[in-house]
Protein backbone atom coordinates (compact mmCIF):
# COMPACT_ATOMS: atom_id res chain seq x y z
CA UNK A 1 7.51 -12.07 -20.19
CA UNK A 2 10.15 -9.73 -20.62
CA UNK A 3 11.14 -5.71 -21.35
CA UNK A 4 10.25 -4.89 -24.63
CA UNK A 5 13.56 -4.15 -27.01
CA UNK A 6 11.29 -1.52 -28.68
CA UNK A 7 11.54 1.07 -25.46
CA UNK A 8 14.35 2.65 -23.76
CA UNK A 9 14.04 3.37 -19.76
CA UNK A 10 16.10 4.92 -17.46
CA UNK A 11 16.24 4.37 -13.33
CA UNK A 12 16.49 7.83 -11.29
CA UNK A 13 16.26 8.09 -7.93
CA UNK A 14 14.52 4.57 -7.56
CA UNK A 15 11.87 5.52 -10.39
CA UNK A 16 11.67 4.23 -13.75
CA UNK A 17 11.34 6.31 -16.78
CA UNK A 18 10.30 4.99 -20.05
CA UNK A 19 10.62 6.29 -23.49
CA UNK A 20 8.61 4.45 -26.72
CA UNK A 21 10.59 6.02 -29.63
CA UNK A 22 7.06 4.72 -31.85
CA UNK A 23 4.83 7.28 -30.61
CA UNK A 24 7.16 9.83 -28.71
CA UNK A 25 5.41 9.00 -24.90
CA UNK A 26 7.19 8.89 -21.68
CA UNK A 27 5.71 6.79 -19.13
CA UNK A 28 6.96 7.25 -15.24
CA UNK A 29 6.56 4.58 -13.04
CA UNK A 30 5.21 4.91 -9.70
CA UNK A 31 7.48 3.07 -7.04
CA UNK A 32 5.45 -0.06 -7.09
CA UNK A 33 5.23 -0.29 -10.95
CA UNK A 34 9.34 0.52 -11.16
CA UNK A 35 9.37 -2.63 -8.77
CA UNK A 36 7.50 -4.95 -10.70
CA UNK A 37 9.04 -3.29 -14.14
CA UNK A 38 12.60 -4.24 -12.36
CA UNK A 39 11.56 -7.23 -11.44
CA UNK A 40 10.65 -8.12 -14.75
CA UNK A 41 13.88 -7.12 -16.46
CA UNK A 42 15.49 -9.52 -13.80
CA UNK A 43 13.02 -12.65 -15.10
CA UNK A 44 11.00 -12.76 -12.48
CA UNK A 45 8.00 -14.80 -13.13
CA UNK A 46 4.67 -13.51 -11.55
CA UNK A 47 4.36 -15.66 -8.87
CA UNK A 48 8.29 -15.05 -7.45
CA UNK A 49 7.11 -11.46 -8.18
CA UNK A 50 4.11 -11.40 -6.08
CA UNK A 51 6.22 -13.23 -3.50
CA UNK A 52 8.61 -10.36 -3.65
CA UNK A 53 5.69 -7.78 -3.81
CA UNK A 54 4.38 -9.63 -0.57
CA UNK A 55 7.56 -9.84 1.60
CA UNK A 56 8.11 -6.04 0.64
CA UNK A 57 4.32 -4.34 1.34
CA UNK A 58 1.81 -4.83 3.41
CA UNK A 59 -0.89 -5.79 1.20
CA UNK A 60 -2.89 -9.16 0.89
CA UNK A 61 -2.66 -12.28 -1.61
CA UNK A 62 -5.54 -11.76 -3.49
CA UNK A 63 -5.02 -8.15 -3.28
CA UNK A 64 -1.86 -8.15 -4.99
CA UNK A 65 -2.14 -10.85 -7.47
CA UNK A 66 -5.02 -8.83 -8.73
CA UNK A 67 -3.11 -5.44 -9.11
CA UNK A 68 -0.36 -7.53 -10.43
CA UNK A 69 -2.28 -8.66 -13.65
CA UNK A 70 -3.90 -5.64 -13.82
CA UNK A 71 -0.28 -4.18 -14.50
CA UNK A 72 1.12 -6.52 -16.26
CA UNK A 73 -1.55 -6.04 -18.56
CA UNK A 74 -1.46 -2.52 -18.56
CA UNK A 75 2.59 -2.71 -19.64
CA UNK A 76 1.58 -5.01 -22.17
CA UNK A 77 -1.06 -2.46 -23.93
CA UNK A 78 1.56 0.05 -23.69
CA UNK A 79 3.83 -1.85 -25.54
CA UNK A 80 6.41 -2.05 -22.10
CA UNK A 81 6.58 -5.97 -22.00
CA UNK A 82 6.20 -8.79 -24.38
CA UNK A 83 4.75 -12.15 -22.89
């Protein structure tokens, strides 16, 4: 899984903004998405991410692993990520 090369994004103060060029949308990223979308661009796989997600919030396993698909597929509709 990685950042698609067909969007550009920007980082400002801790939030990510994304631009798809194809059909002119910005996306902004809510500080949980920009820390999954970072953690993505680093190659984090989505078991060190939920690790990470886990050791930074206060959430449950199950909980998170959940919301973490859910998101991943949600950047992969959107044309964010490629698998």
């Amino acid at each position: 899984m990685k950042i698609s090369d067909k969007i550009i994004w920007r980082e400002i103060d801790g939030e990510i903004f994304i631009i798809d060029p194809s059909n002119e949308k910005i996306h902004e990223l809510n500080e949980t998405a920009s820390f999954v979308f970072k953690s993505i661009d680093k190659g984090l796989d989505r078991k060190k991410i939920s690790e990470k997600i886990l050791s930074n919030y206060d959430a449950d396993k199950r909980t998170v692993d959940k919301d973490l698909e859910d998101l991943i597929s949600e950047f992969k509709d959107k044309g964010i990520i490629d698998e």
